[in-house]
N, C-alpha and C. Protein backbone atom coordinates (compact mmCIF):
# COMPACT_ATOMS: atom_id res chain seq x y z
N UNK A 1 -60.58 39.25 -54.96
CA UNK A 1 -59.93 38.33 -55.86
C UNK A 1 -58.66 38.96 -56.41
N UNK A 2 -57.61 38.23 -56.45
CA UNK A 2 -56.36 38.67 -57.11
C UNK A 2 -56.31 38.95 -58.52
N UNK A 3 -55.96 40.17 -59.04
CA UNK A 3 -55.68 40.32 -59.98
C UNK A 3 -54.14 39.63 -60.62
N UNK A 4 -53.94 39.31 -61.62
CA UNK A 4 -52.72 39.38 -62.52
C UNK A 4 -52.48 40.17 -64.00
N UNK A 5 -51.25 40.40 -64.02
CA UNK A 5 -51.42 41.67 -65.04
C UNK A 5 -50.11 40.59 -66.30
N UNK A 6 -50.01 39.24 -66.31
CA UNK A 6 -49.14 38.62 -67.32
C UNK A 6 -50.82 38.14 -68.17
N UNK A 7 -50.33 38.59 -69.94
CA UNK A 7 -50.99 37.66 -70.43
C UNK A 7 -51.60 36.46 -70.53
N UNK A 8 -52.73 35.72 -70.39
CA UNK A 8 -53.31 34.72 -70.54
C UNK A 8 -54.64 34.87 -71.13
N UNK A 9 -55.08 33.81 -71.37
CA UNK A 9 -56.38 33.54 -71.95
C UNK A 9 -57.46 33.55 -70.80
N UNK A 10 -58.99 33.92 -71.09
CA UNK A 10 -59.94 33.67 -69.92
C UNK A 10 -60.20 32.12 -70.15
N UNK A 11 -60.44 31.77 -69.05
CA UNK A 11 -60.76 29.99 -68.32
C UNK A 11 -62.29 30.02 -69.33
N UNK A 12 -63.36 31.21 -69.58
CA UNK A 12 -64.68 30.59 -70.02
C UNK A 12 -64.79 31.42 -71.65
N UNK A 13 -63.99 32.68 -72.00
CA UNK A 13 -64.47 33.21 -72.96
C UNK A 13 -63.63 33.01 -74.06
N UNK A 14 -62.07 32.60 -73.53
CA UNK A 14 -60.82 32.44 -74.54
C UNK A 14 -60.44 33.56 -74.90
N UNK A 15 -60.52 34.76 -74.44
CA UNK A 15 -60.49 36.15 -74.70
C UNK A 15 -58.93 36.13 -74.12
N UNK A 16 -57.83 37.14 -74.55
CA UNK A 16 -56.76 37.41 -74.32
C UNK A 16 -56.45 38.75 -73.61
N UNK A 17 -56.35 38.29 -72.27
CA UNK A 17 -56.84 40.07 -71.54
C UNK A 17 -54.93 40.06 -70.42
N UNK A 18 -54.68 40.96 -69.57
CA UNK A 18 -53.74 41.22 -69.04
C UNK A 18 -54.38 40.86 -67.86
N UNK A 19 -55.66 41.66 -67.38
CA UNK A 19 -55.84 41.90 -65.67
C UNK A 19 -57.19 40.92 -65.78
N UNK A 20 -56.76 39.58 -64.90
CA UNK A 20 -57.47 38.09 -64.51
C UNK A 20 -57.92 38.56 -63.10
N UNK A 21 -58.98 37.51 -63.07
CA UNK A 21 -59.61 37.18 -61.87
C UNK A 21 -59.68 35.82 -61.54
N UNK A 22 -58.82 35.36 -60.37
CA UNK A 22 -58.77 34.36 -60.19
C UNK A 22 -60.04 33.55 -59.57
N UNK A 23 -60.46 32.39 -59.76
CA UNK A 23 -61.35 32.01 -59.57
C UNK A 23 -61.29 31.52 -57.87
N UNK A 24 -61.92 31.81 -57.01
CA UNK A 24 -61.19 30.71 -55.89
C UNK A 24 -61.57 29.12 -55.55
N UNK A 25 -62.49 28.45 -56.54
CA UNK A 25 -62.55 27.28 -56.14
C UNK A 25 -61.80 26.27 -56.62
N UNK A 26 -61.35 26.93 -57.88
CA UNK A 26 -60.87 26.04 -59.19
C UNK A 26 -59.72 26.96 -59.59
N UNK A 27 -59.33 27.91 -59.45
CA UNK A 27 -58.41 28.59 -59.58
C UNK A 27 -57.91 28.85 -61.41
N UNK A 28 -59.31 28.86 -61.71
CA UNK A 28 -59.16 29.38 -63.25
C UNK A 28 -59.40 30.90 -63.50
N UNK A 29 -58.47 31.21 -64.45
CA UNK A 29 -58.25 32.71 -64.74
C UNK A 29 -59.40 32.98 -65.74
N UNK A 30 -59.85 34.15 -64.84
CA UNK A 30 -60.98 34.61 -65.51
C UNK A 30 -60.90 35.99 -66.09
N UNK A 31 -61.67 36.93 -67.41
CA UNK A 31 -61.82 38.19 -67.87
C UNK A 31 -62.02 39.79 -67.00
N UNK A 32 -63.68 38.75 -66.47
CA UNK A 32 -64.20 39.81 -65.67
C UNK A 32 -65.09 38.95 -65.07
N UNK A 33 -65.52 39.88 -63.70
CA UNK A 33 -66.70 39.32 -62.85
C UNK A 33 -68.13 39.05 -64.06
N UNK A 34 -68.66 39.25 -64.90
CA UNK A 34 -69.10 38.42 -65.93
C UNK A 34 -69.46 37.61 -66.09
N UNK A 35 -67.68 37.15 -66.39
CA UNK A 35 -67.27 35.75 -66.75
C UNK A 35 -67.54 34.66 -65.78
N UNK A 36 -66.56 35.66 -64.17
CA UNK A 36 -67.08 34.68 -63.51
C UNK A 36 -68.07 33.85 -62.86
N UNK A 37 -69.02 34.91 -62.93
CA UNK A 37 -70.46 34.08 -62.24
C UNK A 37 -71.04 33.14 -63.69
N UNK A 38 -70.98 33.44 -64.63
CA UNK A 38 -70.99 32.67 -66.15
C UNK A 38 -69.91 31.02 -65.16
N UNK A 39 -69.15 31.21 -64.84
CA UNK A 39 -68.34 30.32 -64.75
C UNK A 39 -68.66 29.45 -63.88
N UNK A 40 -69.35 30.15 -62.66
CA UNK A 40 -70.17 29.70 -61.13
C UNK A 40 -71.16 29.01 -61.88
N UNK A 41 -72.00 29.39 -63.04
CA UNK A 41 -73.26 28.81 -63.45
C UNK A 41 -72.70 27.36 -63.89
N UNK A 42 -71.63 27.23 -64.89
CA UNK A 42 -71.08 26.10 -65.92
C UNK A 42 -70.42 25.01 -64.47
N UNK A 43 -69.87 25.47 -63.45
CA UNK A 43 -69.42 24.70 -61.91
C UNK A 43 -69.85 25.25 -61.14
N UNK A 44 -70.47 24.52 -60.76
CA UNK A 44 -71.67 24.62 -59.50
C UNK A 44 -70.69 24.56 -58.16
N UNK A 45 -69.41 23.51 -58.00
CA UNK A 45 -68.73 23.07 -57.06
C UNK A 45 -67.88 24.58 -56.97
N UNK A 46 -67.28 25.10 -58.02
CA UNK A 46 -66.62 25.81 -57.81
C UNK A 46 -67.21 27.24 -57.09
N UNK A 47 -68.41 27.51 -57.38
CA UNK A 47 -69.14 28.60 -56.70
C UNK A 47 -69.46 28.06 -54.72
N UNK A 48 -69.52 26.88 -55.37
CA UNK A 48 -69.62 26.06 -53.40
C UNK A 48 -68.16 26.72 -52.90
N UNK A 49 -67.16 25.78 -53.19
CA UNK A 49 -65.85 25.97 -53.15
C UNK A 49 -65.84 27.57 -52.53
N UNK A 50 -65.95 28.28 -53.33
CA UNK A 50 -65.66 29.81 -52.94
C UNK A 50 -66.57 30.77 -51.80
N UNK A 51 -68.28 29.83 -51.95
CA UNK A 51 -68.87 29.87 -50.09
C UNK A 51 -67.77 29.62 -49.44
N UNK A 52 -67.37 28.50 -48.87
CA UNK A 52 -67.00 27.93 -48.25
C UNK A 52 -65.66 28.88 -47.47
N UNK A 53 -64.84 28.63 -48.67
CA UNK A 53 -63.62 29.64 -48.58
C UNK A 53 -64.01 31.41 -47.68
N UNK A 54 -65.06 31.56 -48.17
CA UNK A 54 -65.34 33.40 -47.95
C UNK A 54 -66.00 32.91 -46.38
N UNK A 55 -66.99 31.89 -46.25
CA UNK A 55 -67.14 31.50 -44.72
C UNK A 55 -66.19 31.27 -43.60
N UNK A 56 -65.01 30.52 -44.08
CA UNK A 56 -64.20 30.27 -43.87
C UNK A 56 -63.31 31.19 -43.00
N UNK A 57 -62.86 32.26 -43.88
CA UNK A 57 -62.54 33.52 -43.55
C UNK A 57 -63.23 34.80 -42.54
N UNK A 58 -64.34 34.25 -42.88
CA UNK A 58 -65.24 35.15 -42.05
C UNK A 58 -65.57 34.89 -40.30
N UNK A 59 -65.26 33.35 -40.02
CA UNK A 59 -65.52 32.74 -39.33
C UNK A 59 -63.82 33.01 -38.58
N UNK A 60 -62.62 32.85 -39.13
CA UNK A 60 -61.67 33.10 -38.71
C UNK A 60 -61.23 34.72 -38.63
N UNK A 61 -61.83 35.18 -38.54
CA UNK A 61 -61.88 36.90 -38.60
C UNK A 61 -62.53 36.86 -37.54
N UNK A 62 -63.62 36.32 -37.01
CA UNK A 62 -64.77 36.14 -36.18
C UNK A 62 -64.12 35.69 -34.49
N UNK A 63 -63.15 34.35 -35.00
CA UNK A 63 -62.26 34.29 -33.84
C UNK A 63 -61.02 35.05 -33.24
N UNK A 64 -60.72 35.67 -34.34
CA UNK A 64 -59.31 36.81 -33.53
C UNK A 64 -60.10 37.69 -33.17
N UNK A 65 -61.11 38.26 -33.54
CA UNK A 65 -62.14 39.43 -32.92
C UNK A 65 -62.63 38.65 -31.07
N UNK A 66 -62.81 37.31 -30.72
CA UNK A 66 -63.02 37.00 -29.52
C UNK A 66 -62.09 37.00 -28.88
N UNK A 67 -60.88 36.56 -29.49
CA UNK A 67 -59.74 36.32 -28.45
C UNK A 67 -59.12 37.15 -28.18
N UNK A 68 -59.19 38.38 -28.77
CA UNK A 68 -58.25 39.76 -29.04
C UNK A 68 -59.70 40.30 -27.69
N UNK A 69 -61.19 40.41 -28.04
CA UNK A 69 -61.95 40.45 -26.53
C UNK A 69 -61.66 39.75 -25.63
N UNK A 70 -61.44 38.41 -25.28
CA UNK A 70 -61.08 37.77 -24.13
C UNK A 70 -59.48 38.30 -23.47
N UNK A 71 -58.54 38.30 -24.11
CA UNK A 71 -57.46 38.98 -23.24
C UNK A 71 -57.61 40.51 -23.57
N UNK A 72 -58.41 41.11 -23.90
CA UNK A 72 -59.12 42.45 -23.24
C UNK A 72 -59.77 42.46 -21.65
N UNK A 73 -60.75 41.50 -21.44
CA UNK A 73 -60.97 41.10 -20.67
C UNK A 73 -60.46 40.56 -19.25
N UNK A 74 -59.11 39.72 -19.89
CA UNK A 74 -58.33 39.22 -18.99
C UNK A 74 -57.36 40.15 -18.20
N UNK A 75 -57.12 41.02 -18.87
CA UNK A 75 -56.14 42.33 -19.02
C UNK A 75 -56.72 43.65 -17.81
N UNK A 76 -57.82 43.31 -18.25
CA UNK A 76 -58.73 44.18 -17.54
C UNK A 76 -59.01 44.11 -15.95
N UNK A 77 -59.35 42.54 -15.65
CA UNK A 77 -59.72 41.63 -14.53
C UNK A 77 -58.34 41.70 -14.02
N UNK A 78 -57.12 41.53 -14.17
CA UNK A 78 -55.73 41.28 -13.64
C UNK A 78 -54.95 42.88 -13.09
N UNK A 79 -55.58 43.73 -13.76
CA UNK A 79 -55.25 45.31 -13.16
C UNK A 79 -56.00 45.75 -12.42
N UNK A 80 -57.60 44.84 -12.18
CA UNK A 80 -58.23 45.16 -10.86
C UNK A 80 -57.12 44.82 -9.74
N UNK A 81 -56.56 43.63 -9.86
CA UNK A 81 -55.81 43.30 -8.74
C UNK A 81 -55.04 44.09 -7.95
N UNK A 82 -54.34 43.79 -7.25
CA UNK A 82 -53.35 44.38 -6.41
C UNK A 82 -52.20 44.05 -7.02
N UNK A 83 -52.20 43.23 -7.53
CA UNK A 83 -51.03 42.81 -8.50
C UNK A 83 -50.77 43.77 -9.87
N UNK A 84 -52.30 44.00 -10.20
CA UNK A 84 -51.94 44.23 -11.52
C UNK A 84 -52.07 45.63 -11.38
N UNK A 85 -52.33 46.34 -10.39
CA UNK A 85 -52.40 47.64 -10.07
C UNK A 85 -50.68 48.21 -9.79
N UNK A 86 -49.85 47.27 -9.42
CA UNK A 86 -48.52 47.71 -9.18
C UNK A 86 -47.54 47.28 -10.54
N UNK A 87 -48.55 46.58 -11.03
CA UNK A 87 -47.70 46.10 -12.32
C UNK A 87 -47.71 47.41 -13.35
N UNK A 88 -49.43 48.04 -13.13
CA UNK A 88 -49.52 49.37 -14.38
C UNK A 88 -48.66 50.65 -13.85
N UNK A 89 -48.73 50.33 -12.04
CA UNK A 89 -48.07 51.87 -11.79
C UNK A 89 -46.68 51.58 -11.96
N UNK A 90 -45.91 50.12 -12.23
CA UNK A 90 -44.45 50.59 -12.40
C UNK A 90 -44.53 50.45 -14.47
N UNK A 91 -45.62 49.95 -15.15
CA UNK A 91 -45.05 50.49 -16.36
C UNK A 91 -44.96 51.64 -16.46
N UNK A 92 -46.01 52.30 -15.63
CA UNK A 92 -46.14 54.41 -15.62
C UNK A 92 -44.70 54.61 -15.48
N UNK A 93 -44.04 54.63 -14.25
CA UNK A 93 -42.66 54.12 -14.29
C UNK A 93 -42.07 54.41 -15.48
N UNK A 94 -41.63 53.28 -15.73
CA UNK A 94 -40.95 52.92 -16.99
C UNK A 94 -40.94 53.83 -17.93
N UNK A 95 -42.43 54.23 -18.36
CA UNK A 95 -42.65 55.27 -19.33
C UNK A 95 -42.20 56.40 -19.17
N UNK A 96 -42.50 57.12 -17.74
CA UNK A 96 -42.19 58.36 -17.83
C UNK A 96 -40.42 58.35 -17.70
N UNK A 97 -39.43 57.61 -17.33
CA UNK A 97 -38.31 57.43 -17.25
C UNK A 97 -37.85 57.28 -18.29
N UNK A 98 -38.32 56.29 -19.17
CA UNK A 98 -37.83 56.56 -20.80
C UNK A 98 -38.29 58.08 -21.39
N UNK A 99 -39.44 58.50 -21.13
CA UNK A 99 -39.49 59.61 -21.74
C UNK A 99 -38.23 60.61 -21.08
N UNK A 100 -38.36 60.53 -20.03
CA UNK A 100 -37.34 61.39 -19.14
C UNK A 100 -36.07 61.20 -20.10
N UNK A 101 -35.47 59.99 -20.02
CA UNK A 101 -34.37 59.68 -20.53
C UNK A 101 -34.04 60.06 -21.87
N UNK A 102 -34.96 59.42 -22.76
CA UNK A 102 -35.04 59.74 -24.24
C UNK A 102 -35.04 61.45 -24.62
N UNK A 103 -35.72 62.21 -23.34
CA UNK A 103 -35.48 63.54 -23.65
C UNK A 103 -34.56 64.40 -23.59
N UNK A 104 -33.47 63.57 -22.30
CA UNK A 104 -32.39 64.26 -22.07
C UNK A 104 -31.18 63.72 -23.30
N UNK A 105 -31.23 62.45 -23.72
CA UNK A 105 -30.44 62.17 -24.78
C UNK A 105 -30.86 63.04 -25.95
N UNK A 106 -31.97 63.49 -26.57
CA UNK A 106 -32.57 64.30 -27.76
C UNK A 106 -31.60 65.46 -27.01
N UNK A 107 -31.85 65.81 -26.43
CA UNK A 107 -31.55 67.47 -25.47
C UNK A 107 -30.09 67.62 -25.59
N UNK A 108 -29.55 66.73 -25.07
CA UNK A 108 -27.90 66.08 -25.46
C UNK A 108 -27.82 66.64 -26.97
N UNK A 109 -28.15 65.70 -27.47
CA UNK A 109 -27.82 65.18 -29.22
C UNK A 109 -27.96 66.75 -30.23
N UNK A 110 -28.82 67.19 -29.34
CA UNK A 110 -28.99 68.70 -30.04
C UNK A 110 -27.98 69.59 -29.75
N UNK A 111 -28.39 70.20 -27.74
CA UNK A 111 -27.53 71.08 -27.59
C UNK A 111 -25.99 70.83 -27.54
N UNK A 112 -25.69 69.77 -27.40
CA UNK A 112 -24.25 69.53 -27.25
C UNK A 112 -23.11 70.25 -28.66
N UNK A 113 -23.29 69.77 -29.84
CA UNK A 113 -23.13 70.68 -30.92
C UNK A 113 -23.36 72.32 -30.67
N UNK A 114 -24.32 72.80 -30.76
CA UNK A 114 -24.55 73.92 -30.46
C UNK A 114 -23.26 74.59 -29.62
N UNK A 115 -24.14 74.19 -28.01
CA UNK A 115 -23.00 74.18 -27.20
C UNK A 115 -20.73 74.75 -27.52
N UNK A 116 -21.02 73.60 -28.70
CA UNK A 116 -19.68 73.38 -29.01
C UNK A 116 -19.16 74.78 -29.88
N UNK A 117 -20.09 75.07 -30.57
CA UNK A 117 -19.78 76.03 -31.89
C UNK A 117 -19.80 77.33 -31.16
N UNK A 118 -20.88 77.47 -29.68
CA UNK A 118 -21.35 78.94 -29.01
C UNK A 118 -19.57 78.61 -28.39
N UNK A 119 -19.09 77.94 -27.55
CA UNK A 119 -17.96 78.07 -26.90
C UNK A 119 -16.52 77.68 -27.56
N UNK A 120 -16.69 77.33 -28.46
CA UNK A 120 -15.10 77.17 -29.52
C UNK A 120 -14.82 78.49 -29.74
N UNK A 121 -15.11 79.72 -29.78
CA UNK A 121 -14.93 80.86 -29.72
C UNK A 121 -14.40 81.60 -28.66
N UNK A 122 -14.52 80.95 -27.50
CA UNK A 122 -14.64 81.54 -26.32
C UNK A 122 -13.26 81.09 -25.60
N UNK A 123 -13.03 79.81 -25.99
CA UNK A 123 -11.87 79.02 -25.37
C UNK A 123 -10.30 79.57 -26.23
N UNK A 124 -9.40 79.27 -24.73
CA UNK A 124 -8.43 80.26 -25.10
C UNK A 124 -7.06 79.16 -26.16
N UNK A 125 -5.90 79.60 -26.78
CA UNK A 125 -5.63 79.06 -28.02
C UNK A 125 -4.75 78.16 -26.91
N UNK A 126 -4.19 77.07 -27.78
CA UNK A 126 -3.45 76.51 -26.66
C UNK A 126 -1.55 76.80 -27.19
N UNK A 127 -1.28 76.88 -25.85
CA UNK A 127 0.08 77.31 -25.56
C UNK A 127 1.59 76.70 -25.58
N UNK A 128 2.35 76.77 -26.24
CA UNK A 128 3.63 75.35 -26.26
C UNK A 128 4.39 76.08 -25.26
N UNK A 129 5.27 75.16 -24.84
CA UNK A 129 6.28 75.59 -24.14
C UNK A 129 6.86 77.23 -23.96
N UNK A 130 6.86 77.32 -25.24
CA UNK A 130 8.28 78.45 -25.81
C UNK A 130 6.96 79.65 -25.96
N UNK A 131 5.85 79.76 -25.65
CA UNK A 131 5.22 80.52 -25.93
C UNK A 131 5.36 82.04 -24.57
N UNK A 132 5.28 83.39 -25.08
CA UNK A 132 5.12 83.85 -23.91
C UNK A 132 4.14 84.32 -23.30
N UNK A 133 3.11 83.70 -23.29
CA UNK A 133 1.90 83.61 -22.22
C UNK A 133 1.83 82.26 -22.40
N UNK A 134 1.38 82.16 -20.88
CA UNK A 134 0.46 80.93 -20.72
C UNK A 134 -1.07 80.51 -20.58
N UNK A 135 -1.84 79.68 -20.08
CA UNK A 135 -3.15 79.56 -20.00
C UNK A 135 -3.28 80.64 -18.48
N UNK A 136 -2.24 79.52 -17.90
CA UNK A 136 -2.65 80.31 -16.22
C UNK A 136 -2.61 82.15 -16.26
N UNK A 137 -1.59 82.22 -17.10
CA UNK A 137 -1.71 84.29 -17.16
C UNK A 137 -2.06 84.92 -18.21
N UNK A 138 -2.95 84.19 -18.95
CA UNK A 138 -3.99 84.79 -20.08
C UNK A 138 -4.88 85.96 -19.69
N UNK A 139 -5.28 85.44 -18.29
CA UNK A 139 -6.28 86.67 -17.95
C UNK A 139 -5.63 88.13 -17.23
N UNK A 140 -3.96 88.01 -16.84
CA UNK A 140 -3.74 89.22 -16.01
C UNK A 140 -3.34 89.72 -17.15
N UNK A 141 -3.14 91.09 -16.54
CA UNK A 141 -3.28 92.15 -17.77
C UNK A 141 -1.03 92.35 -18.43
N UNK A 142 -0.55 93.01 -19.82
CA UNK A 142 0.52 92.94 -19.57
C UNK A 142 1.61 93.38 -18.55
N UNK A 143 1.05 94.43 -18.21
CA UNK A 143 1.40 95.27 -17.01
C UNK A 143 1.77 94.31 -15.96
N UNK A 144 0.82 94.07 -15.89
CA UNK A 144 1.56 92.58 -14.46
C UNK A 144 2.45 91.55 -15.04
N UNK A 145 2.19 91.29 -16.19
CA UNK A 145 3.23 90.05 -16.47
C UNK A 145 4.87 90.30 -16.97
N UNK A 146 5.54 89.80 -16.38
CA UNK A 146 6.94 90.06 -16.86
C UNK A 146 7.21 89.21 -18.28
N UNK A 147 7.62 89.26 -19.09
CA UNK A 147 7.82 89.22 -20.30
C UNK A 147 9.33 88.67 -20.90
N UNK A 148 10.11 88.79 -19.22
CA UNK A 148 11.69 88.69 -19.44
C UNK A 148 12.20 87.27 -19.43
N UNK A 149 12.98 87.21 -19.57
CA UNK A 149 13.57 85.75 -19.27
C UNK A 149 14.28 86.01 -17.86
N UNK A 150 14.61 86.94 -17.15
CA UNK A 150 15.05 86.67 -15.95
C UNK A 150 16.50 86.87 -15.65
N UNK A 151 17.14 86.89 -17.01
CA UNK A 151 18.59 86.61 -16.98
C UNK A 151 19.11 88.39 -17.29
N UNK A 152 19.91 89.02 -16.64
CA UNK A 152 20.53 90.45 -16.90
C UNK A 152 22.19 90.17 -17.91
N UNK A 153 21.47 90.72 -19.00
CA UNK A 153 22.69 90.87 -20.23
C UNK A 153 24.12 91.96 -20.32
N UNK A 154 24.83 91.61 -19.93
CA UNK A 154 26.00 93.24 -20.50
C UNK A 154 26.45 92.97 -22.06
N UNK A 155 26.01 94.27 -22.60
CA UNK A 155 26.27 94.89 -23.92
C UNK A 155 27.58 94.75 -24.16
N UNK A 156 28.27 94.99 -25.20
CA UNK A 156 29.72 95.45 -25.36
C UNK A 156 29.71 96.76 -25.45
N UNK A 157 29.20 97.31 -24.77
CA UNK A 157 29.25 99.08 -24.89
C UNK A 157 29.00 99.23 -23.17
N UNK A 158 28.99 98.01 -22.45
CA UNK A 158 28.58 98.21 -21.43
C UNK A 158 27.32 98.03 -20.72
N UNK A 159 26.32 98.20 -20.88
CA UNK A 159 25.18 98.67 -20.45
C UNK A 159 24.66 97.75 -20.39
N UNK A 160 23.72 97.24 -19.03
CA UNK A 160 22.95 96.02 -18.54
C UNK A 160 21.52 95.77 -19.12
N UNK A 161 21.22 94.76 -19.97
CA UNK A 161 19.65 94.78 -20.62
C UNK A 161 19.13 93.67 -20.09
N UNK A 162 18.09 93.01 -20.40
CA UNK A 162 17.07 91.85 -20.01
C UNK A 162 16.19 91.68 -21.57
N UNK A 163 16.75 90.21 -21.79
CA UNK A 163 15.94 90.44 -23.17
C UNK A 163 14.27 89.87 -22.67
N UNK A 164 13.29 90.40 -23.97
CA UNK A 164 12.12 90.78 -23.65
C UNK A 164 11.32 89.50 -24.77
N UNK A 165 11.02 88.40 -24.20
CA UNK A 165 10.29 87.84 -25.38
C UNK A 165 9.28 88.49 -26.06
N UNK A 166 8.82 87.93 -27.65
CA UNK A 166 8.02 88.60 -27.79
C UNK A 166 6.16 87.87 -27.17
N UNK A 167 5.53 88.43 -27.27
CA UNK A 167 4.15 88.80 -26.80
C UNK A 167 3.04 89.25 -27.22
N UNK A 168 1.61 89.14 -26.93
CA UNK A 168 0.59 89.84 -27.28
C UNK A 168 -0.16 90.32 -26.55
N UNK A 169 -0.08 91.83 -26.45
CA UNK A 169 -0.76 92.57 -25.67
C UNK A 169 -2.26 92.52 -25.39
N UNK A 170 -2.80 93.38 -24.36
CA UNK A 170 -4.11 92.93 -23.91
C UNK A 170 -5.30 93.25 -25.63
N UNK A 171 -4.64 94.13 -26.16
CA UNK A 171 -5.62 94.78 -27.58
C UNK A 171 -5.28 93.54 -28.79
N UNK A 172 -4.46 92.79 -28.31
CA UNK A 172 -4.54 91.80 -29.51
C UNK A 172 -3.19 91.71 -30.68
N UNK A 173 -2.26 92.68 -30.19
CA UNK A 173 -1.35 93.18 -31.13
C UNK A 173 -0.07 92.58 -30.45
N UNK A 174 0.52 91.93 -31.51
CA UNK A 174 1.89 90.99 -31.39
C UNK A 174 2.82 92.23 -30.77
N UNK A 175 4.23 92.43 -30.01
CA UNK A 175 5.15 92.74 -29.93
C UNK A 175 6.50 91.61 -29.97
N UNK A 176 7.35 91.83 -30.85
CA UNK A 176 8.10 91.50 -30.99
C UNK A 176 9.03 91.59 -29.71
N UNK A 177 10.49 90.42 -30.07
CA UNK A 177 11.15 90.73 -29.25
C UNK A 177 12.32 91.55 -29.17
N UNK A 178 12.35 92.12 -27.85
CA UNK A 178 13.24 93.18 -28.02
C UNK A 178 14.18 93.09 -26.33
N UNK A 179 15.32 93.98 -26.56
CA UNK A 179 16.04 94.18 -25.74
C UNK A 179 15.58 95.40 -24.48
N UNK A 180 15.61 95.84 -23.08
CA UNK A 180 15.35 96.85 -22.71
C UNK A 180 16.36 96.91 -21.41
N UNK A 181 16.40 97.73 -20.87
CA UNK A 181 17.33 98.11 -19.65
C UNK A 181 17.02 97.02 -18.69
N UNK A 182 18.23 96.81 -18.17
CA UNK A 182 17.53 95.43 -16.64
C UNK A 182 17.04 97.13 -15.67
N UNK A 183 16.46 96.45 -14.65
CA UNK A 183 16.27 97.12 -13.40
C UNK A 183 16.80 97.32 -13.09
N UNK A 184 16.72 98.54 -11.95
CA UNK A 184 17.50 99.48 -11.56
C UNK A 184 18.54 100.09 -12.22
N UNK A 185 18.53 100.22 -13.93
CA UNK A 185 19.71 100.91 -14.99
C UNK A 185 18.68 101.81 -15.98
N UNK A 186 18.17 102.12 -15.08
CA UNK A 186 17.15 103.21 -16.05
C UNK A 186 18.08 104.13 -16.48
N UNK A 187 17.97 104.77 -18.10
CA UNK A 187 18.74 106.54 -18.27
C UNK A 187 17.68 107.34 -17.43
N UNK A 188 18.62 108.71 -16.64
CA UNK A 188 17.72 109.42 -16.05
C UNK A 188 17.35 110.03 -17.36
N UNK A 189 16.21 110.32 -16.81
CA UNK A 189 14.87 111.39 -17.72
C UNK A 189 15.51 112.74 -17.52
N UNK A 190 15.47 113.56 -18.43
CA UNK A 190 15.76 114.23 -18.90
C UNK A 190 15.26 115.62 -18.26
């Protein structure tokens, strides 16, 4: 029986209570179970009324319990088939493919991040134009890479140079740019 928790009066005692019991035949608010069979005694119909109702219920509880067995049944009889035998092995199917699927998206959704943070470290900076390395000669060492612009300079004192962009050596350390002898204008060594 439903409780209510708004003030009212009881239907048999006139008592002023919060938590009612609704009656179910007559739908008078009652104190306490008490009251209500006190109340079943004073209406006879209303204690019928509330058989009826609780049969009622019991009887419709009674039928989803058969029919919920009968397409158990039916369910059962239709996967004997040949039909229904290819029908369960492609939901197997289905299932293990969503699981498949659903695992590689989880697997995704996880390592991909990860992934990102282990190799953002690893990846090399990116390069403008005017820079002097590029991606493609990141990995040879400075020794191999020429550094020059290509073009042979004369001094006003004479002397042939090649200017030297600046650079970062294999240890990580900037060199500036600087001027140095073109080829073949080495000073002899001493």
């Amino acid at each position: 029986m439903p409780l209510f928790s708004t003030p009212t009066h009881c239907s048999h005692c006139n008592r002023k209570v919060h938590n009612f019991r609704c009656c179910p035949g007559c739908s008078c608010m009652l104190c306490s179970e008490s009251c209500l069979h006190k109340h079943y005694k004073l209406e006879p119909s209303c204690k019928v009324a509330a058989a009826e109702r609780a049969e009622a219920k019991a009887q419709a509880a009674e039928e989803r319990r058969e029919a919920a067995a009968q397409r158990a049944e039916e369910q059962s009889a239709f996967l004997a088939t040949p039909e229904g035998d290819a029908y369960s092995r492609n939901k197997k199917r289905q299932m293990h493919l969503f699981l498949i699927v659903g695992g590689c998206i989880a697997a995704t959704v996880v390592l991909f991040p990860i992934a990102c943070c282990c190799l953002g470290g690893m990846s090399s900076p990116t390069h403008s134009r005017g820079d002097s390395t590029s991606p493609a000669n990141s990995l040879t060492s400075d020794e191999d890479f020429d550094h020059t612009d290509g073009v042979v300079h004369v001094t006003p004192t004479g002397e042939k140079v090649v200017h030297v962009r600046g650079y970062t050596n294999k240890s990580g350390v900037y060199v500036a740019r600087y001027d140095r002898a073109a080829p073949g204008n080495a000073k002899p060594k001493r």
